[in-house]
C-alpha atoms as a PDB file:
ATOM      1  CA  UNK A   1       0.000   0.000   0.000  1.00  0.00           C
ATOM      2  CA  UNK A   2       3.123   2.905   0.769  1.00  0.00           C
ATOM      3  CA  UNK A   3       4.333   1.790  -2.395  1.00  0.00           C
ATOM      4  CA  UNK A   4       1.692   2.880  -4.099  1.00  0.00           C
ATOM      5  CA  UNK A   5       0.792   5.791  -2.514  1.00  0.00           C
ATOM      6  CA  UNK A   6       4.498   6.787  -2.885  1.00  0.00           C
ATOM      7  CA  UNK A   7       4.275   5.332  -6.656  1.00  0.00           C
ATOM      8  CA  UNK A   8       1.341   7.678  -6.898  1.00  0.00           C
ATOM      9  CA  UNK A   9       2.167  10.807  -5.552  1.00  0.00           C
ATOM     10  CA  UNK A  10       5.116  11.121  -7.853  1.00  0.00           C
ATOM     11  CA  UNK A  11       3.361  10.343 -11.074  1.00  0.00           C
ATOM     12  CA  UNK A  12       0.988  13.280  -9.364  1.00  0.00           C
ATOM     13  CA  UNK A  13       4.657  15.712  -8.975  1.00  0.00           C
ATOM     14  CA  UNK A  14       6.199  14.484 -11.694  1.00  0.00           C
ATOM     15  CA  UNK A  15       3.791  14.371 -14.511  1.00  0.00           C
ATOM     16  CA  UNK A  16       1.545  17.217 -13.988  1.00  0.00           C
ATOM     17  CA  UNK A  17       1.662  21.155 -13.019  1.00  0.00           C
ATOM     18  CA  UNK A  18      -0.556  21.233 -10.736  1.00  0.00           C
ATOM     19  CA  UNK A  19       0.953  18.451  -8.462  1.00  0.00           C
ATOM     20  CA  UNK A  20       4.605  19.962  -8.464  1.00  0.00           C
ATOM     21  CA  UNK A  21       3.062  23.683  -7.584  1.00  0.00           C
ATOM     22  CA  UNK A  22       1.135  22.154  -4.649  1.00  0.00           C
ATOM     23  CA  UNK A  23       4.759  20.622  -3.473  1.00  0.00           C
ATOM     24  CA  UNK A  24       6.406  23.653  -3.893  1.00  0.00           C
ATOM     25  CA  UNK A  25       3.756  25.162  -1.572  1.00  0.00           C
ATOM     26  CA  UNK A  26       3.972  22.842   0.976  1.00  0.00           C
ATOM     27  CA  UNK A  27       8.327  22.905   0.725  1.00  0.00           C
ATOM     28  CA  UNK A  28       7.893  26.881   1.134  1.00  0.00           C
ATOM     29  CA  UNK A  29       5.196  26.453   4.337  1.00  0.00           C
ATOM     30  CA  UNK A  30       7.610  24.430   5.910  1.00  0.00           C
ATOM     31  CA  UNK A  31      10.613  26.583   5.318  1.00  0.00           C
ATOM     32  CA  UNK A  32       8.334  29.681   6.740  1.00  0.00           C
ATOM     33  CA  UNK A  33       7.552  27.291   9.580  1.00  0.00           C
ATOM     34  CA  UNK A  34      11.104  26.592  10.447  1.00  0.00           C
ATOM     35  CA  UNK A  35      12.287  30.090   9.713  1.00  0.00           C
ATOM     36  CA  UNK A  36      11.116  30.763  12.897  1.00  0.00           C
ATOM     37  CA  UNK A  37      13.841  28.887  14.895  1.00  0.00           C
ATOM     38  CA  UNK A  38      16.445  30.861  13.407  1.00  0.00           C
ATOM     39  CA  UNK A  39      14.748  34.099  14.360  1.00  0.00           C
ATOM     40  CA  UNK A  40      14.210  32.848  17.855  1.00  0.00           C
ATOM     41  CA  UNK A  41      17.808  31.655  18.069  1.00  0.00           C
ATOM     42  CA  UNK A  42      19.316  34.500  16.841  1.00  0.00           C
ATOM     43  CA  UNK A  43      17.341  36.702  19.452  1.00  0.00           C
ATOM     44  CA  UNK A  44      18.384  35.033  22.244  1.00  0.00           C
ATOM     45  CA  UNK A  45      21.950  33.393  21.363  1.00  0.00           C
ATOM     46  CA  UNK A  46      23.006  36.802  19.326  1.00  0.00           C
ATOM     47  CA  UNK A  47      26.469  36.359  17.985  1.00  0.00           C
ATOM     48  CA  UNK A  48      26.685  32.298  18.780  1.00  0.00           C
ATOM     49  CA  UNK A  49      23.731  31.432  16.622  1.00  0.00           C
ATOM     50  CA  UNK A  50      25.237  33.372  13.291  1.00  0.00           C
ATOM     51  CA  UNK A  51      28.728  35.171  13.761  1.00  0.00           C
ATOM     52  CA  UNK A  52      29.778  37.324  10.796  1.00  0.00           C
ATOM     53  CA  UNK A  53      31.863  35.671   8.141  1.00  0.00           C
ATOM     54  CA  UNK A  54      35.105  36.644   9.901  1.00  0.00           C
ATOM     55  CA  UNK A  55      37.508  34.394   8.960  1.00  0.00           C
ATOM     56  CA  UNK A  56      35.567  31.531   7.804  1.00  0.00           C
ATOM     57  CA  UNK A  57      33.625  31.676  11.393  1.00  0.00           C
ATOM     58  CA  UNK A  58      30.772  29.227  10.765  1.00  0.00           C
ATOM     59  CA  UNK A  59      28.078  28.922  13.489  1.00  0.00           C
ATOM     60  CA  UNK A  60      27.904  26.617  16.091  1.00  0.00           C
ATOM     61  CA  UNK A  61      25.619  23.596  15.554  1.00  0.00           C
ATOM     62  CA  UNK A  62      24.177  23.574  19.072  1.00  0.00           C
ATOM     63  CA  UNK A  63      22.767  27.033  18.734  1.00  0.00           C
ATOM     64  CA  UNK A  64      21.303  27.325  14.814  1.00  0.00           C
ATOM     65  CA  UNK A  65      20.750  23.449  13.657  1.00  0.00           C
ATOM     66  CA  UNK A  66      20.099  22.130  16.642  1.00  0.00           C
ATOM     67  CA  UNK A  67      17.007  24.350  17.825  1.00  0.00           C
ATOM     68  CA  UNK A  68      14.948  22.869  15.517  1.00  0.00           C
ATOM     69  CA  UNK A  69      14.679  20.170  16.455  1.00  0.00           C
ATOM     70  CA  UNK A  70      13.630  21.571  19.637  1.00  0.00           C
ATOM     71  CA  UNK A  71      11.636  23.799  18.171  1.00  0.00           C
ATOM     72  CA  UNK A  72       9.638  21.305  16.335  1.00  0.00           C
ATOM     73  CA  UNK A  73       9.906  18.738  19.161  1.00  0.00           C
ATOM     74  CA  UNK A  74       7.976  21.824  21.296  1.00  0.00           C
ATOM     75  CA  UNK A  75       5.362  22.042  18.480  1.00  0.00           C
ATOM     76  CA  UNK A  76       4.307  18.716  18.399  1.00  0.00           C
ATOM     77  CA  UNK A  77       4.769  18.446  22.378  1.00  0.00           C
ATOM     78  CA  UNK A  78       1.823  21.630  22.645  1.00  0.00           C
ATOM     79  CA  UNK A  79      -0.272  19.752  19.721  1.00  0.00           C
ATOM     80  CA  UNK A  80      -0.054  16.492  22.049  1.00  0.00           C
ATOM     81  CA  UNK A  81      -1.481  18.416  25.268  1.00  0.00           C
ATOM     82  CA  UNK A  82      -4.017  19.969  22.863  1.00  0.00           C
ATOM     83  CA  UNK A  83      -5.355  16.731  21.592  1.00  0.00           C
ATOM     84  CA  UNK A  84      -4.615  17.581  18.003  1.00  0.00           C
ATOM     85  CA  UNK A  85      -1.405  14.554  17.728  1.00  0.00           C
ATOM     86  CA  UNK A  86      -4.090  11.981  18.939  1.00  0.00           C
ATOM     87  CA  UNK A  87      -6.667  12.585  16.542  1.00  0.00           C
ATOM     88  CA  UNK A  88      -4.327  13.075  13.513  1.00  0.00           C
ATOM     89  CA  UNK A  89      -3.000   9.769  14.448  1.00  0.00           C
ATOM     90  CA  UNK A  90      -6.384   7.880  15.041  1.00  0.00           C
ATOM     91  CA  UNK A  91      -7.627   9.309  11.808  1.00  0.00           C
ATOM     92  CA  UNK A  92      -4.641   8.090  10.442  1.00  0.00           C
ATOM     93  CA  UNK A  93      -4.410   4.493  11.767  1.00  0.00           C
ATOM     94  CA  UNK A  94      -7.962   4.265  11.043  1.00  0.00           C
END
């Protein structure tokens, strides 16, 4: 059954318009989403989180990659004491 689904929803990307525009909708909802950890991180680490290019300074992965997955693990932590996880999930299994 995944197989096809998968099998399915790339025939729906691949082959027409309409499929790869509603991907590319989804891709830039996420990337909005997630945009928010790196304003939140760079509010309250400052320089840590992204240093200027000084001397091929890159930033430290504990304070930019990292906080996502914290941020995302909080997300779906508030969802789960809202009762929104558990009915995605039934309606899912179901």
């Amino acid at each position: 059954m995944g197989f096809c689904l998968h099998f399915l929803l790339a025939i729906l990307i691949l082959k027409w318009n309409w499929g790869a525009e509603r991907l590319l909708n989804v891709s830039n909802l996420v990337v909005w989403f997630l945009d928010h950890t790196n304003n939140g991180t760079a509010f309250v680490f400052g320089f840590i989180a992204a240093p200027p290019n000084i001397c091929g300074m890159a930033p430290v992965f504990l304070f930019s990659a990292l906080q996502v997955l914290i941020y995302f693990g909080a997300i779906v932590a508030v969802l789960y004491y809202w009762g929104v996880m558990q009915v995605k999930i039934h309606r899912y299994l179901s």
